[in-house]
PDB file of N, CA and C in Angstrom:
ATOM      1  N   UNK A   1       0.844  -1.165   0.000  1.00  0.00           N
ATOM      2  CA  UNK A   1       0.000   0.000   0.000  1.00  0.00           C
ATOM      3  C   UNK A   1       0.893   1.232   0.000  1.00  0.00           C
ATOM      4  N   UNK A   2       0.539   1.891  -1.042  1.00  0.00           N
ATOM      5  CA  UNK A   2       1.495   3.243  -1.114  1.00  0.00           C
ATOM      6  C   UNK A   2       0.589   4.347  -0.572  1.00  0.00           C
ATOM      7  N   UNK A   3       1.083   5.567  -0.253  1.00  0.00           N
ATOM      8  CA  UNK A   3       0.715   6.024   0.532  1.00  0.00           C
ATOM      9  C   UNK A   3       1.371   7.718  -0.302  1.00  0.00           C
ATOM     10  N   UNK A   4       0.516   8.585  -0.586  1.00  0.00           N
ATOM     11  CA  UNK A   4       0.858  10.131  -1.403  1.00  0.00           C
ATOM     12  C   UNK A   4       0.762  10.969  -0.429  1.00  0.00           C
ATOM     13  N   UNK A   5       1.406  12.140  -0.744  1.00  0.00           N
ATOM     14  CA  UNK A   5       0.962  13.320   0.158  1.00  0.00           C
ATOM     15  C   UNK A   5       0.878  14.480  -1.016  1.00  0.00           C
ATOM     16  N   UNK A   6      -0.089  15.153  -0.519  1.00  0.00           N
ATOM     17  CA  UNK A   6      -0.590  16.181  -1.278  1.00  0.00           C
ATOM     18  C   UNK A   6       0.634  17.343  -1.372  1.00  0.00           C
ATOM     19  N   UNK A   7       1.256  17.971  -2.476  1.00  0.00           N
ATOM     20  CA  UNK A   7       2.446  19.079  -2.843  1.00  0.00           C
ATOM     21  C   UNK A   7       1.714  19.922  -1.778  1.00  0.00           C
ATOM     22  N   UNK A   8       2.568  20.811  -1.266  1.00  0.00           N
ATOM     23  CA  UNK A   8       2.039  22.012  -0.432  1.00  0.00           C
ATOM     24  C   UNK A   8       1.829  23.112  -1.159  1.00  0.00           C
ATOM     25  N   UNK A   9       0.604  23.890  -0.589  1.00  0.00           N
ATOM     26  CA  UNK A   9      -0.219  24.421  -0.968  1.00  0.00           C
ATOM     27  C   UNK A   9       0.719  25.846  -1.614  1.00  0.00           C
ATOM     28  N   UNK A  10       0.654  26.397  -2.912  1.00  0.00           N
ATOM     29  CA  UNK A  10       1.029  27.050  -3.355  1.00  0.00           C
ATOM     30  C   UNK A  10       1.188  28.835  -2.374  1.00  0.00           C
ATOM     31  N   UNK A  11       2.152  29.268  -2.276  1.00  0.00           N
ATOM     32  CA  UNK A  11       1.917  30.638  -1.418  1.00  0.00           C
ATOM     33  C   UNK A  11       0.856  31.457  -1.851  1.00  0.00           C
ATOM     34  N   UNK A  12       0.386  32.652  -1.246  1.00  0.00           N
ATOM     35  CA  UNK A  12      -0.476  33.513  -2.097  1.00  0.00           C
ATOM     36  C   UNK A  12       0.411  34.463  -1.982  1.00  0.00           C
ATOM     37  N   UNK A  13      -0.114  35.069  -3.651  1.00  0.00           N
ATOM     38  CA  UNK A  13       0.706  36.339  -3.763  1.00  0.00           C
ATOM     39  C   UNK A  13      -0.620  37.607  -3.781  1.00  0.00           C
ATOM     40  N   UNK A  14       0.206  38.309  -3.145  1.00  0.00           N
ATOM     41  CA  UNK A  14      -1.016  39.831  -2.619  1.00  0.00           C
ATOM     42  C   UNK A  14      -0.679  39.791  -4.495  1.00  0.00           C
ATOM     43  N   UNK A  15      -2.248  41.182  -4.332  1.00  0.00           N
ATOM     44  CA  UNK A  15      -1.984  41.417  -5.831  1.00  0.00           C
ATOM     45  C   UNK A  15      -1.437  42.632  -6.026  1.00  0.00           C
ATOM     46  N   UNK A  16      -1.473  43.644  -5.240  1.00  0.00           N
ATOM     47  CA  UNK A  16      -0.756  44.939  -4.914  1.00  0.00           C
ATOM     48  C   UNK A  16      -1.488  46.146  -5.420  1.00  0.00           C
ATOM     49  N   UNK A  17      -0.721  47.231  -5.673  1.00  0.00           N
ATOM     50  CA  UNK A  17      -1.484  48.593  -6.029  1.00  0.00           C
ATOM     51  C   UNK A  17      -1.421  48.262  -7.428  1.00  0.00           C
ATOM     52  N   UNK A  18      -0.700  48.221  -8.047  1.00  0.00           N
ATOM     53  CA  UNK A  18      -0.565  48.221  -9.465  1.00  0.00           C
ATOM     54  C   UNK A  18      -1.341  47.444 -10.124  1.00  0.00           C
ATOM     55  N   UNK A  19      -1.669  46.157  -9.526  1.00  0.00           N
ATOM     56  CA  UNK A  19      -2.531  45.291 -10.176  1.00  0.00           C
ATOM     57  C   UNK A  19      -4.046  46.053  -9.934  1.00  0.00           C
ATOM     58  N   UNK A  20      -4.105  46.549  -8.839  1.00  0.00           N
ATOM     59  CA  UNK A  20      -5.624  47.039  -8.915  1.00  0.00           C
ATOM     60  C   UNK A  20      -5.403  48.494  -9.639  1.00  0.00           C
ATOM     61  N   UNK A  21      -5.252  49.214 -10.065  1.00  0.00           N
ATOM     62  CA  UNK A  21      -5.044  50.401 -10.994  1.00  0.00           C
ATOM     63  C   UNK A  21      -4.955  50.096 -12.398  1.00  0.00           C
ATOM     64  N   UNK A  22      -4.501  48.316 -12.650  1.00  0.00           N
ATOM     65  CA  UNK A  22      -5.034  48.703 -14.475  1.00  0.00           C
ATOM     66  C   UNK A  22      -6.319  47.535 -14.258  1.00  0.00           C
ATOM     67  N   UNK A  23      -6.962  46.629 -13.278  1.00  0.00           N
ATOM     68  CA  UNK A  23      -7.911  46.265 -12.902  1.00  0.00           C
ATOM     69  C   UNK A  23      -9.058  47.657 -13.020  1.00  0.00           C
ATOM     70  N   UNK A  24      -8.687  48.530 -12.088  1.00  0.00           N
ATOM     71  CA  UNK A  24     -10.071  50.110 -11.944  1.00  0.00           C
ATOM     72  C   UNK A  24      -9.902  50.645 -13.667  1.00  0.00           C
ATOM     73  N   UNK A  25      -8.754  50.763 -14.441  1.00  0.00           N
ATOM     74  CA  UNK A  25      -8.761  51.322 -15.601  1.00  0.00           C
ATOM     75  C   UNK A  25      -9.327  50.255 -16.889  1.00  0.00           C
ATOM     76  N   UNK A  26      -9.608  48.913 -16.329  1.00  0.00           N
ATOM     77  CA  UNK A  26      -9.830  48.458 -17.272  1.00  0.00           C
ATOM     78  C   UNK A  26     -11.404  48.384 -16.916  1.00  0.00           C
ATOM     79  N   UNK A  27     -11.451  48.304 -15.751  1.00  0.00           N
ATOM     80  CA  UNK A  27     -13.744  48.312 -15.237  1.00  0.00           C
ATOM     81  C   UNK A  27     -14.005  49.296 -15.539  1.00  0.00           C
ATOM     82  N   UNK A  28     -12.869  50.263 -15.801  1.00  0.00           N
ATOM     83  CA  UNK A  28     -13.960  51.556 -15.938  1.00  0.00           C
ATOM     84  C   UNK A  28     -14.194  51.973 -16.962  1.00  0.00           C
ATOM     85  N   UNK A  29     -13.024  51.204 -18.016  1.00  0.00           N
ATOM     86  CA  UNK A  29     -13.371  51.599 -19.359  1.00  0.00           C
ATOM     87  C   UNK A  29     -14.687  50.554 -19.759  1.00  0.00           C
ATOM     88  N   UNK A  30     -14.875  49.567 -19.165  1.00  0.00           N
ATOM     89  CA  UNK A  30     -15.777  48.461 -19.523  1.00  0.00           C
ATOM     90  C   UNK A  30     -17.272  49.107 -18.973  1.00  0.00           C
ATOM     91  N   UNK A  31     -17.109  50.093 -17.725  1.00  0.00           N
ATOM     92  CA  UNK A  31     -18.441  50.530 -17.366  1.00  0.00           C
ATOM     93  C   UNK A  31     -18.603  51.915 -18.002  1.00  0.00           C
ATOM     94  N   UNK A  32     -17.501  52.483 -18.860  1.00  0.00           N
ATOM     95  CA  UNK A  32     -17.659  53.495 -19.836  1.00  0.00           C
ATOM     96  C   UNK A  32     -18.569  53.081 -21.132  1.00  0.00           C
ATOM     97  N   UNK A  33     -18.169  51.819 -21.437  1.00  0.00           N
ATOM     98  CA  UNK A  33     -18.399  51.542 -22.615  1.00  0.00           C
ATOM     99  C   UNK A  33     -19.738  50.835 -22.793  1.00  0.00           C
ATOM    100  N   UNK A  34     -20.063  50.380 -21.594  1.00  0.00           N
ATOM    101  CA  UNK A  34     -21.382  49.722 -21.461  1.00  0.00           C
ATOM    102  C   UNK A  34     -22.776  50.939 -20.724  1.00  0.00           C
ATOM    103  N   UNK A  35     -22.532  51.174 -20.167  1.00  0.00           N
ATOM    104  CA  UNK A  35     -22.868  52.663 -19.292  1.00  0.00           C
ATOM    105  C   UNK A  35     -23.472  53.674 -19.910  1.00  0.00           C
ATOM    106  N   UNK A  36     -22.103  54.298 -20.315  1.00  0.00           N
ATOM    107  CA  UNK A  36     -22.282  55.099 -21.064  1.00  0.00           C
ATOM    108  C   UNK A  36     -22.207  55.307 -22.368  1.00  0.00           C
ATOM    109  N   UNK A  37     -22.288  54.336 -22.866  1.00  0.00           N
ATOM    110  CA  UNK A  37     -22.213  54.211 -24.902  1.00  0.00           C
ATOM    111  C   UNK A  37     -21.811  54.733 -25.303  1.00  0.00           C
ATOM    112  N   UNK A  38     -19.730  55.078 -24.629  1.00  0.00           N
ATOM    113  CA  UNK A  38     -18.965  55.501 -25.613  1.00  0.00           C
ATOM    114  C   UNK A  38     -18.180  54.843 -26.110  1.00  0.00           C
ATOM    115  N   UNK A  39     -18.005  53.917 -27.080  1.00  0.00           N
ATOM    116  CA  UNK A  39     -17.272  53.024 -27.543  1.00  0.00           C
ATOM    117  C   UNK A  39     -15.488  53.106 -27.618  1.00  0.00           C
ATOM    118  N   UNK A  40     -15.485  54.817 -27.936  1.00  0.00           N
ATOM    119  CA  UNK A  40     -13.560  54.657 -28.427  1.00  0.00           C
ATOM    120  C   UNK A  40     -13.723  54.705 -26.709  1.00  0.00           C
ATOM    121  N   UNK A  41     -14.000  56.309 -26.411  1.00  0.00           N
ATOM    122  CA  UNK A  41     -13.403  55.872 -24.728  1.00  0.00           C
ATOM    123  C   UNK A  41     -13.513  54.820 -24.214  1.00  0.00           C
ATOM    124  N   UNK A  42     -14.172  54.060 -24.002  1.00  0.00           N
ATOM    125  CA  UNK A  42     -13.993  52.969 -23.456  1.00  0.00           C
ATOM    126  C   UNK A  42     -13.531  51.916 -23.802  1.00  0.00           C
ATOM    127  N   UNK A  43     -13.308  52.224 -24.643  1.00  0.00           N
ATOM    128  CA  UNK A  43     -12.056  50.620 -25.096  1.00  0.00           C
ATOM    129  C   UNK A  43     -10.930  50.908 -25.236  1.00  0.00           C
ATOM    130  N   UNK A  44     -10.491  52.529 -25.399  1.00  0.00           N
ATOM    131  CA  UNK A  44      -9.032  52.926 -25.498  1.00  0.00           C
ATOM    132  C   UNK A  44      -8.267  52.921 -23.555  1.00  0.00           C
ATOM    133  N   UNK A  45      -9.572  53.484 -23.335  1.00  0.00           N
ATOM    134  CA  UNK A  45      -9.381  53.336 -21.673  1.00  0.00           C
ATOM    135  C   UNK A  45      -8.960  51.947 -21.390  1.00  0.00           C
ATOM    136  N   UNK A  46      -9.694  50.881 -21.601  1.00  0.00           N
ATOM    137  CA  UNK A  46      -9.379  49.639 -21.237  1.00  0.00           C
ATOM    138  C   UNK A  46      -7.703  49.233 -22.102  1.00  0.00           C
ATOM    139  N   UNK A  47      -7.709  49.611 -23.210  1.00  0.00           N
ATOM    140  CA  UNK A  47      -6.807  49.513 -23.786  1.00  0.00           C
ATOM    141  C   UNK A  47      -5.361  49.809 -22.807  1.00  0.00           C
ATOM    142  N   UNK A  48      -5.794  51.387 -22.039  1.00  0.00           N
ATOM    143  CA  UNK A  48      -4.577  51.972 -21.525  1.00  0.00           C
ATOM    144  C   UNK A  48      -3.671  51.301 -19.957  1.00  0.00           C
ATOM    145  N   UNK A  49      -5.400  50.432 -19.781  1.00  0.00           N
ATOM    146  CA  UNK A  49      -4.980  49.534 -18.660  1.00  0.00           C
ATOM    147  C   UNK A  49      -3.839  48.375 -18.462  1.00  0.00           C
ATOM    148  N   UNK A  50      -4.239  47.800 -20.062  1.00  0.00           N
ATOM    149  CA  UNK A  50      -3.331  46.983 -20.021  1.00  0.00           C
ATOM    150  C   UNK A  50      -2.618  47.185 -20.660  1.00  0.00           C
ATOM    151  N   UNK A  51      -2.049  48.497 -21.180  1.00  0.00           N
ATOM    152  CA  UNK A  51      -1.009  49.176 -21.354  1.00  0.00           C
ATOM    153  C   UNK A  51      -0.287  49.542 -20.206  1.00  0.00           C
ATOM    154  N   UNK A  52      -0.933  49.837 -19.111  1.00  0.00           N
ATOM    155  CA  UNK A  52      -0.543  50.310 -18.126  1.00  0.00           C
ATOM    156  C   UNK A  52       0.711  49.076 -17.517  1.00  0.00           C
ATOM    157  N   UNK A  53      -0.278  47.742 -17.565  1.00  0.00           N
ATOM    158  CA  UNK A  53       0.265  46.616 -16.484  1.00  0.00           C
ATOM    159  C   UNK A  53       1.267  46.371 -17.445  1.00  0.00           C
ATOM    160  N   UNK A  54       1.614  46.701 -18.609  1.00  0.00           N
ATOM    161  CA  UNK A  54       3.391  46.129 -19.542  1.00  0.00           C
ATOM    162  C   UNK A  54       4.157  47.339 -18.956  1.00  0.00           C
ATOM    163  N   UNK A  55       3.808  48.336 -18.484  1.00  0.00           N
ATOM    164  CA  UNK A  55       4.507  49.306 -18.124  1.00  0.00           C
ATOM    165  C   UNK A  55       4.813  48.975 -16.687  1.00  0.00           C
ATOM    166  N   UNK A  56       4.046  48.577 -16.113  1.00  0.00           N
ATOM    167  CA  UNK A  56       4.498  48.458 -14.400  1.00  0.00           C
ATOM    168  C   UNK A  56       5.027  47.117 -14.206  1.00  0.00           C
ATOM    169  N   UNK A  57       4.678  46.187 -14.893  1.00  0.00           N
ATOM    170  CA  UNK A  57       5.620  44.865 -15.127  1.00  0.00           C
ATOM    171  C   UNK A  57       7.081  44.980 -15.636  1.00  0.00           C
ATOM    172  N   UNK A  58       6.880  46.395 -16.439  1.00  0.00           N
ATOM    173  CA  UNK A  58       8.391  46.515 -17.080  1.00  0.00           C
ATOM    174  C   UNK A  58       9.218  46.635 -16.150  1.00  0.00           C
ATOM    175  N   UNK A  59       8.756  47.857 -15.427  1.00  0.00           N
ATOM    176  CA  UNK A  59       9.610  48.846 -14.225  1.00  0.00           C
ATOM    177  C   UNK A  59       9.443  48.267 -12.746  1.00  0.00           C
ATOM    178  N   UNK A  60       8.872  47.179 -12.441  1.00  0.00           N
ATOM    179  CA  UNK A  60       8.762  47.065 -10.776  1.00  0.00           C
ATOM    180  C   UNK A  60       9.469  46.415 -10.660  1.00  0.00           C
ATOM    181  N   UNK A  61      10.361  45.857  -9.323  1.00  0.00           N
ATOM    182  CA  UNK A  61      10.782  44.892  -9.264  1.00  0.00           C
ATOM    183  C   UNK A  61      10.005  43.508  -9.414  1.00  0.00           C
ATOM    184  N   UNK A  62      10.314  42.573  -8.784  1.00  0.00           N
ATOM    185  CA  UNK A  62       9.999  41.234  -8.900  1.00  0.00           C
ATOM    186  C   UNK A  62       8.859  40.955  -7.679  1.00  0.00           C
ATOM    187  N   UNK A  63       9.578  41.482  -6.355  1.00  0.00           N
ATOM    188  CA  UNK A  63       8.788  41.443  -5.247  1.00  0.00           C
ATOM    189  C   UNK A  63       7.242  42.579  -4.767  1.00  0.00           C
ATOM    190  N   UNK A  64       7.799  43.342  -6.089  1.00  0.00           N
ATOM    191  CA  UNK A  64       6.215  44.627  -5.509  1.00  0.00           C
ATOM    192  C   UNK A  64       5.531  44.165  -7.083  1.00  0.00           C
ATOM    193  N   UNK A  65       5.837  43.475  -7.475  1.00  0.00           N
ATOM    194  CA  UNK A  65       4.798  43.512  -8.731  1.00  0.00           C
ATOM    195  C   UNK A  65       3.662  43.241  -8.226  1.00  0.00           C
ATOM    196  N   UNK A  66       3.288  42.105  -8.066  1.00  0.00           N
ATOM    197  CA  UNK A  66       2.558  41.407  -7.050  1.00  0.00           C
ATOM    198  C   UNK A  66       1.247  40.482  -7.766  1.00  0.00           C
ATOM    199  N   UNK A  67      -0.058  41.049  -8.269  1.00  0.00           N
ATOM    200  CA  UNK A  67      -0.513  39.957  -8.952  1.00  0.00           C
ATOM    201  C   UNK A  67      -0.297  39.875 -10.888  1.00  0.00           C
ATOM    202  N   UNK A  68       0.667  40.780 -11.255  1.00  0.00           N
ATOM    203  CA  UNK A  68       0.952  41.023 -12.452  1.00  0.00           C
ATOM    204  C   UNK A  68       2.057  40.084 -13.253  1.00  0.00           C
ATOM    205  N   UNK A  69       2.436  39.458 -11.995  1.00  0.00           N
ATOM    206  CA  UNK A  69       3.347  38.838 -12.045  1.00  0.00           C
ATOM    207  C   UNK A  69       2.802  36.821 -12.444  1.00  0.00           C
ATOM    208  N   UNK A  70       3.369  36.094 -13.780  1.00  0.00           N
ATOM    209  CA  UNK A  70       2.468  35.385 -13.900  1.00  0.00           C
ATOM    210  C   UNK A  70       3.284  34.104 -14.433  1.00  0.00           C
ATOM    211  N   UNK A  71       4.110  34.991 -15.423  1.00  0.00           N
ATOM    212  CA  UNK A  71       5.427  33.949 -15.974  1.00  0.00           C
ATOM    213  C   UNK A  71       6.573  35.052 -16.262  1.00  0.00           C
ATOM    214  N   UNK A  72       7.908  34.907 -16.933  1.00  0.00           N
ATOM    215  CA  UNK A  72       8.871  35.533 -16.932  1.00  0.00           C
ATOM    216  C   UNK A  72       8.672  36.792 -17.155  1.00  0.00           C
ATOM    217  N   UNK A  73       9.412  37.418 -17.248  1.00  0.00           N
ATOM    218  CA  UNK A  73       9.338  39.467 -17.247  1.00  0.00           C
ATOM    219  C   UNK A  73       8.915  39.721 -18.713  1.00  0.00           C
ATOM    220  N   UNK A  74       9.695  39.263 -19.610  1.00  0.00           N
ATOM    221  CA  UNK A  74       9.481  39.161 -20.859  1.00  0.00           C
ATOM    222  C   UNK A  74       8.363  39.022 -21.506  1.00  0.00           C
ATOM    223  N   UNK A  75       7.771  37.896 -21.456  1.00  0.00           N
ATOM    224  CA  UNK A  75       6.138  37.330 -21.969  1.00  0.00           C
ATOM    225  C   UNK A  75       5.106  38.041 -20.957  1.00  0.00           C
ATOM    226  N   UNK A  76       5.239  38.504 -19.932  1.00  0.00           N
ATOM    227  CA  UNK A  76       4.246  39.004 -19.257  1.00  0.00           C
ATOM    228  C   UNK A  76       4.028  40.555 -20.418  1.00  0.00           C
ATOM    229  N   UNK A  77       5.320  41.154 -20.030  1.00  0.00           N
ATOM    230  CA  UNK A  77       5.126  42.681 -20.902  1.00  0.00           C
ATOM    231  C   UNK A  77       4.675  42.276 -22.713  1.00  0.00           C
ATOM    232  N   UNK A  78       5.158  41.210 -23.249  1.00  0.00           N
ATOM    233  CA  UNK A  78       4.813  41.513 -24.618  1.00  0.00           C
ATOM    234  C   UNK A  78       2.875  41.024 -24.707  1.00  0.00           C
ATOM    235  N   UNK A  79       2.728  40.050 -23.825  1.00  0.00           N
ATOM    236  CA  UNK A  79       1.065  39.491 -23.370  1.00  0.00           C
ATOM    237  C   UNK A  79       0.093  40.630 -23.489  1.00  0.00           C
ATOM    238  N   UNK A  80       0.652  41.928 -22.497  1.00  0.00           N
ATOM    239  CA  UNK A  80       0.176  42.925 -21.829  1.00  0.00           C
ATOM    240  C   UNK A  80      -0.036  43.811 -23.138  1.00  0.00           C
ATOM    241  N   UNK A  81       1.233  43.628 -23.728  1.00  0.00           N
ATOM    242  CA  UNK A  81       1.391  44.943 -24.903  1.00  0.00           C
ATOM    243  C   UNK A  81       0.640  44.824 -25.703  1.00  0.00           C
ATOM    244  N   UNK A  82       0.634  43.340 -25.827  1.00  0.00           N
ATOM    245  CA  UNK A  82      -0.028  42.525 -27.348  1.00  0.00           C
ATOM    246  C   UNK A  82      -1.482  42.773 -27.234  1.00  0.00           C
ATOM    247  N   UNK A  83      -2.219  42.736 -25.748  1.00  0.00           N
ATOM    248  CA  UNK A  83      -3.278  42.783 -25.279  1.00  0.00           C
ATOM    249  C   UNK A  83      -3.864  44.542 -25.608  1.00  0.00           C
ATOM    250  N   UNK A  84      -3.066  44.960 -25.107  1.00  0.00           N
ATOM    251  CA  UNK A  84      -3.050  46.228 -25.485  1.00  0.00           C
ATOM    252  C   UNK A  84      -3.557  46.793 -26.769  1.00  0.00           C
ATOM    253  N   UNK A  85      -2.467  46.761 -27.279  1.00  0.00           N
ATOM    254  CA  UNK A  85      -2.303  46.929 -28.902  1.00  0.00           C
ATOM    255  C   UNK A  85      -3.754  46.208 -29.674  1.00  0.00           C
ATOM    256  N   UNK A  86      -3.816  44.437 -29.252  1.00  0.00           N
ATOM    257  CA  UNK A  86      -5.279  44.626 -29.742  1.00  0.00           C
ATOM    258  C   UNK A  86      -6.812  44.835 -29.535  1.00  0.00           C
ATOM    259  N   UNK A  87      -6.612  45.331 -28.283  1.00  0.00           N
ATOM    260  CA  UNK A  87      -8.382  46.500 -27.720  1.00  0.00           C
ATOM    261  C   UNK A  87      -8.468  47.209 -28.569  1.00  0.00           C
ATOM    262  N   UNK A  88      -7.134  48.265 -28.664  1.00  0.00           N
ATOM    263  CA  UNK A  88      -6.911  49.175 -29.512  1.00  0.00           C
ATOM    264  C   UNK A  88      -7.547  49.388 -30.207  1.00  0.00           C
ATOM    265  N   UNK A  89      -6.752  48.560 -31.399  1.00  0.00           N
ATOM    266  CA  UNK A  89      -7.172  48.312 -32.781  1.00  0.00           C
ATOM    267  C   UNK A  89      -8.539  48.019 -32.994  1.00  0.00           C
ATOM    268  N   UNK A  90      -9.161  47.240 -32.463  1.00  0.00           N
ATOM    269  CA  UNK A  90     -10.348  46.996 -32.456  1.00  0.00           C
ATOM    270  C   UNK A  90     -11.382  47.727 -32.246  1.00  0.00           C
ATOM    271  N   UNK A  91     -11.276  47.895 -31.198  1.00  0.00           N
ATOM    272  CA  UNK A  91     -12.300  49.659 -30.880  1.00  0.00           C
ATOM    273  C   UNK A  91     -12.065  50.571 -31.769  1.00  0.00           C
ATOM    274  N   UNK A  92     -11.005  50.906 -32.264  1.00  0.00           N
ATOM    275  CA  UNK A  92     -10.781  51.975 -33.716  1.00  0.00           C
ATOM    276  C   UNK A  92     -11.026  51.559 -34.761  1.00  0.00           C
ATOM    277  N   UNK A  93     -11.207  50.612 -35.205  1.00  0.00           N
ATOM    278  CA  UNK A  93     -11.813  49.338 -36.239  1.00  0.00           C
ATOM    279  C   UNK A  93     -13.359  49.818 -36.553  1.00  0.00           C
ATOM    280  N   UNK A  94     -13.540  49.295 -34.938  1.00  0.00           N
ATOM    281  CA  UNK A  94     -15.183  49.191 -34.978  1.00  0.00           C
ATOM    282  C   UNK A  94     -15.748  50.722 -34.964  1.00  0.00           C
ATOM    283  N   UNK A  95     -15.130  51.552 -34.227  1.00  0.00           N
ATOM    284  CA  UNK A  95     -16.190  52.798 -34.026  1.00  0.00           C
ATOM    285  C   UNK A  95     -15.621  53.802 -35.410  1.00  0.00           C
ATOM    286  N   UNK A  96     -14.371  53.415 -36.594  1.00  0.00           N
ATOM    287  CA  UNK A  96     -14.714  53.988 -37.615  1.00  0.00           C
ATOM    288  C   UNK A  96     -16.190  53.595 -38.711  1.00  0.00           C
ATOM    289  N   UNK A  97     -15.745  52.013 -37.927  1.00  0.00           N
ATOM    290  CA  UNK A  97     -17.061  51.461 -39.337  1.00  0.00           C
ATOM    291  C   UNK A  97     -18.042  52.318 -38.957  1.00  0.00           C
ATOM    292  N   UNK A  98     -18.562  52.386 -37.490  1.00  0.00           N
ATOM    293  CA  UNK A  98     -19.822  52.920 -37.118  1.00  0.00           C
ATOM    294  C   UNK A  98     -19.628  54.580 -37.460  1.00  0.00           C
ATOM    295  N   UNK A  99     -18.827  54.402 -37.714  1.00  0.00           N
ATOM    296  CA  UNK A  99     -18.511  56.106 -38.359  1.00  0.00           C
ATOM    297  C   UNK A  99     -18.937  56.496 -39.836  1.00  0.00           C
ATOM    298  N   UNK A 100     -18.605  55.881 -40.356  1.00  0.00           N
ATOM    299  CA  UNK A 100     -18.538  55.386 -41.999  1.00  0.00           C
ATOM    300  C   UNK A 100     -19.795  54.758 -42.509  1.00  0.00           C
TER     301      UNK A 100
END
C-alpha cells in the first residue's frame, strides 16, 4: 500500500497597487463603454490599462509587482502589450465602421 501526500499548498501572492489600478482602468473603461455608450473611450481606456500593467511589469521589481506577475518578465510585458495593442485596434476598427 502506497501512501501520497498532497504538494504544499502554493503561497499567495497579494496582488498589490498596481494590479488594482489597471484592474479600476480596465472596469472603468468596460463601465464606460457599457454605461455610457462611448465606444472609443472605453475601449481605449481599457486599452490603456493593459497598457498600463506592460509598463508596471516593465519597471517594478519582482517582489512589488505582485498579482501582475504570472510567468517571466518578458512574456508578461509583450502578453500585456499585445493585449493592449489589440483592444486598440479593435475599438478603432469598430467605431470607424460605425462612423462610416
Amino acid at each position: 500500500m502506497s501512501t501520497t501526500t498532497a504538494p504544499p499548498p502554493r503561497p499567495l501572492i497579494p496582488l498589490g497597487a498596481g494590479w488594482w489600478s489597471c484592474a479600476a482602468l480596465v472596469l472603468g473603461g468596460l463601465t464606460w463603454l457599457v454605461i455610457g455608450g462611448d465606444l472609443l473611450a472605453g475601449g481605449l481606456t481599457m486599452a490603456g490599462g493593459f497598457a498600463l500593467a506592460a509598463v508596471l511589469r516593465r519597471v517594478l521589481p519582482e517582489e512589488r509587482v505582485g498579482g501582475l506577475h504570472m510567468r517571466g518578465r518578458r512574456i508578461d510585458v509583450a502578453l500585456h502589450t499585445a493585449t493592449a495593442v489589440a483592444v486598440a485596434v479593435a475599438v478603432v476598427l469598430v467605431h470607424l465602421r460605425e462612423a462610416g
